[in-house]
C-alpha atoms as a PDB file:
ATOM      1  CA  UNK A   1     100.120  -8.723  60.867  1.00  0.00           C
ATOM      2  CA  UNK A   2      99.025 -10.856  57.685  1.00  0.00           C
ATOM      3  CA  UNK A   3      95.121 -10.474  56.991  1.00  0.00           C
ATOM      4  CA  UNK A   4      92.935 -13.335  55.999  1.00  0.00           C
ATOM      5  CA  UNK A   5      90.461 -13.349  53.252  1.00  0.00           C
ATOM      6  CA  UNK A   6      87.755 -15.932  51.537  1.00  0.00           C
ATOM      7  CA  UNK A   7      87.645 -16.194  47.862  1.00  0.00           C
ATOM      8  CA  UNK A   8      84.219 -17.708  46.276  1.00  0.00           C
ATOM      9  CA  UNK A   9      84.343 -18.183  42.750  1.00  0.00           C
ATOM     10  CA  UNK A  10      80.378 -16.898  42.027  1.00  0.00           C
ATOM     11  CA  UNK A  11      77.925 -15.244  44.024  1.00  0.00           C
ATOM     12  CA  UNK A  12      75.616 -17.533  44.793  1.00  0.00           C
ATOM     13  CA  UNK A  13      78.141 -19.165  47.045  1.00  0.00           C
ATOM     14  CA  UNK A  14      79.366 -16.707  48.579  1.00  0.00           C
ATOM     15  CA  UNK A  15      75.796 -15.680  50.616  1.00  0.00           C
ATOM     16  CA  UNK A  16      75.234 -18.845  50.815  1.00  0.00           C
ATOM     17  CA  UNK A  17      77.891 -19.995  52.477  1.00  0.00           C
ATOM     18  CA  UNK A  18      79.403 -17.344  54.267  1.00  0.00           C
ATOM     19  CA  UNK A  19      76.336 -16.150  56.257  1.00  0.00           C
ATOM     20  CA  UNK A  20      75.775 -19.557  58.108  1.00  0.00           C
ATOM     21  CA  UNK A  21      79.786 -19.118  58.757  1.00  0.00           C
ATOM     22  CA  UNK A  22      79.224 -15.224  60.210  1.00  0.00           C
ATOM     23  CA  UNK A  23      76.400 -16.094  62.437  1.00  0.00           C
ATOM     24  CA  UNK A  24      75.929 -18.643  65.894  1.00  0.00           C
ATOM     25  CA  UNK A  25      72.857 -19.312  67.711  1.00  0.00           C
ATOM     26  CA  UNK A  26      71.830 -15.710  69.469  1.00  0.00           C
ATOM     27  CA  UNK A  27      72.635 -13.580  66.208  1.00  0.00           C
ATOM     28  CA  UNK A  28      70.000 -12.046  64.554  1.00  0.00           C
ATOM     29  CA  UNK A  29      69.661 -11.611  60.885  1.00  0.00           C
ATOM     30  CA  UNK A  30      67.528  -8.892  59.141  1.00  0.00           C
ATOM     31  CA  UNK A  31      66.254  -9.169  55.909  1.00  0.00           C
ATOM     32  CA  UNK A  32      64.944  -7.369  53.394  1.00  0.00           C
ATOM     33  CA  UNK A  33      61.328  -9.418  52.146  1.00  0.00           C
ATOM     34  CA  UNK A  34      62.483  -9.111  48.524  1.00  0.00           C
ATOM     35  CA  UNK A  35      66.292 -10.856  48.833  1.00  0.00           C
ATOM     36  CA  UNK A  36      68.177 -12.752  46.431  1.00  0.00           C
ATOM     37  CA  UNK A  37      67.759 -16.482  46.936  1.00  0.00           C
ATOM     38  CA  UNK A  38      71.501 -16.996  47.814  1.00  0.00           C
ATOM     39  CA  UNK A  39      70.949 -14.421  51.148  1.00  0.00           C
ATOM     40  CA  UNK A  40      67.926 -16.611  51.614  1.00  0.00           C
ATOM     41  CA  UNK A  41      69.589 -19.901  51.402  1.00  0.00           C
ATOM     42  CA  UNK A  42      72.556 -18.735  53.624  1.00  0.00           C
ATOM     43  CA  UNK A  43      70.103 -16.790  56.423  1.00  0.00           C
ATOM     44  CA  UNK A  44      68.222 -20.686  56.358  1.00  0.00           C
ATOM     45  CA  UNK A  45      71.187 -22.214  56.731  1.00  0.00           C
ATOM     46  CA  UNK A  46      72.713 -20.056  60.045  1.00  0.00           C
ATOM     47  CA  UNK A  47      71.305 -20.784  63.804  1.00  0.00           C
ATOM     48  CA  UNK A  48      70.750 -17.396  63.461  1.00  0.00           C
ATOM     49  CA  UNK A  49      67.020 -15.699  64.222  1.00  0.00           C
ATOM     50  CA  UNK A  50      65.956 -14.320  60.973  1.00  0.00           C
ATOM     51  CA  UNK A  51      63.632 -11.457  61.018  1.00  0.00           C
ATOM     52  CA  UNK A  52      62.074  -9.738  57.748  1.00  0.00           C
ATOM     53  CA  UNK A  53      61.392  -6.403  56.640  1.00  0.00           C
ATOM     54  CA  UNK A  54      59.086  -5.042  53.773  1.00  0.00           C
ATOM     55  CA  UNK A  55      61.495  -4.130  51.079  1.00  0.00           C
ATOM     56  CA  UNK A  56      61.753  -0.452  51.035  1.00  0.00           C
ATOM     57  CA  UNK A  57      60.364   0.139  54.112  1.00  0.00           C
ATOM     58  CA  UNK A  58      62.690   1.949  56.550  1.00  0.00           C
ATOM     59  CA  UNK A  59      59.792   2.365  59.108  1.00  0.00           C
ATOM     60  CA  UNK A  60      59.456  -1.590  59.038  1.00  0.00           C
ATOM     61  CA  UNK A  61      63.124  -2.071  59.094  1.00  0.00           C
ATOM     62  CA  UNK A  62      63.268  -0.236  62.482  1.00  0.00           C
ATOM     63  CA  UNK A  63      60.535  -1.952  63.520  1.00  0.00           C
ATOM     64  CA  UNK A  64      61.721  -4.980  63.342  1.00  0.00           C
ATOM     65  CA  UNK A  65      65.310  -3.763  64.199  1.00  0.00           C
ATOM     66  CA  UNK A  66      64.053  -2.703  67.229  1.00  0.00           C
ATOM     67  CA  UNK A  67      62.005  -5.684  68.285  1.00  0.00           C
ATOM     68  CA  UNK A  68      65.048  -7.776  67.291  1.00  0.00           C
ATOM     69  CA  UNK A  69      67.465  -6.133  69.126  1.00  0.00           C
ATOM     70  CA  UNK A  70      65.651  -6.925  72.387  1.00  0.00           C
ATOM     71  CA  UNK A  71      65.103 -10.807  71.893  1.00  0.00           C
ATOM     72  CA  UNK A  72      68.718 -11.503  70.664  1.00  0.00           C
ATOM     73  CA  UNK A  73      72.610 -11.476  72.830  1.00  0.00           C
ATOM     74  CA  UNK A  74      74.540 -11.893  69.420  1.00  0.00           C
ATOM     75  CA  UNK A  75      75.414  -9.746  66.107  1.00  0.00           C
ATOM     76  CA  UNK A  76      73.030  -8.352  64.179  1.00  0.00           C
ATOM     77  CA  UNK A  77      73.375  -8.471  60.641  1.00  0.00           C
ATOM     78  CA  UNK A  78      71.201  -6.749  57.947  1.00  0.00           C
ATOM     79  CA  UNK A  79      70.666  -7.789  54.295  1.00  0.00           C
ATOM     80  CA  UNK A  80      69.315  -5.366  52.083  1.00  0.00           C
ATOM     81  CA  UNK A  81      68.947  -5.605  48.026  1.00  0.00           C
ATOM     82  CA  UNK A  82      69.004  -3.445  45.045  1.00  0.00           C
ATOM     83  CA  UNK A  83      67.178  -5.621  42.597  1.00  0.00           C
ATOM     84  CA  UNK A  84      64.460  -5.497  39.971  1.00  0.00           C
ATOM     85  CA  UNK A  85      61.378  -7.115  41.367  1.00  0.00           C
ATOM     86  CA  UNK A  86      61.548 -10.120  39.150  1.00  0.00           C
ATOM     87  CA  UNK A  87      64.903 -10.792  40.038  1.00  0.00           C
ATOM     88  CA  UNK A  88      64.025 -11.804  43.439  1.00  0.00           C
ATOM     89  CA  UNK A  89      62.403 -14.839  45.576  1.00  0.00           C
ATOM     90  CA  UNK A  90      60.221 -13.982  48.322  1.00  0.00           C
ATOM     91  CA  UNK A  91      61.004 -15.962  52.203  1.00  0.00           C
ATOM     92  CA  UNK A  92      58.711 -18.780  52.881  1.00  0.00           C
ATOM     93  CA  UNK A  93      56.940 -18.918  56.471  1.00  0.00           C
ATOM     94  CA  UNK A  94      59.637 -18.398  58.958  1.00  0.00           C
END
């Protein structure tokens, strides 16, 4: 069996552009508040429902897990980050 793979040459395209390629109308996407613009870009980008969490918040995060795992058939995917605050954009109304 041969195995496929995608190669991205930077980052920024590969959240992007792979996310809206992962996820279909019915997915859900889970996000943490404080996410690189890329994840951002590529959650916008998906018919995916996008939910948010406060970053570093794991009683959030379930909330919202939870809530989202009720009102969605699909995947559920979760985007966390390990940035400095500055490095970061912040979602827009959803």
């Amino acid at each position: 069996m041969q195995e496929d793979a995608i190669v991205y040459n930077m980052g920024f395209a590969t959240n992007a552009a792979t996310i809206p390629a992962l996820t279909s109308k019915g997915d859900l996407i889970i996000s943490d508040a404080l996410n690189h613009t890329s994840i951002v870009n590529g959650a916008r980008g998906s018919a995916a429902l996008i939910r948010i969490f406060k970053h570093n918040d794991a009683d959030d995060l379930e909330k919202v897990r939870t809530w989202g795992l009720e009102k969605t058939v699909g995947s559920c995917l979760m985007f966390s980050v390990l940035l400095c605050d500055s490095c970061a954009c912040r979602y827009l109304d959803f």
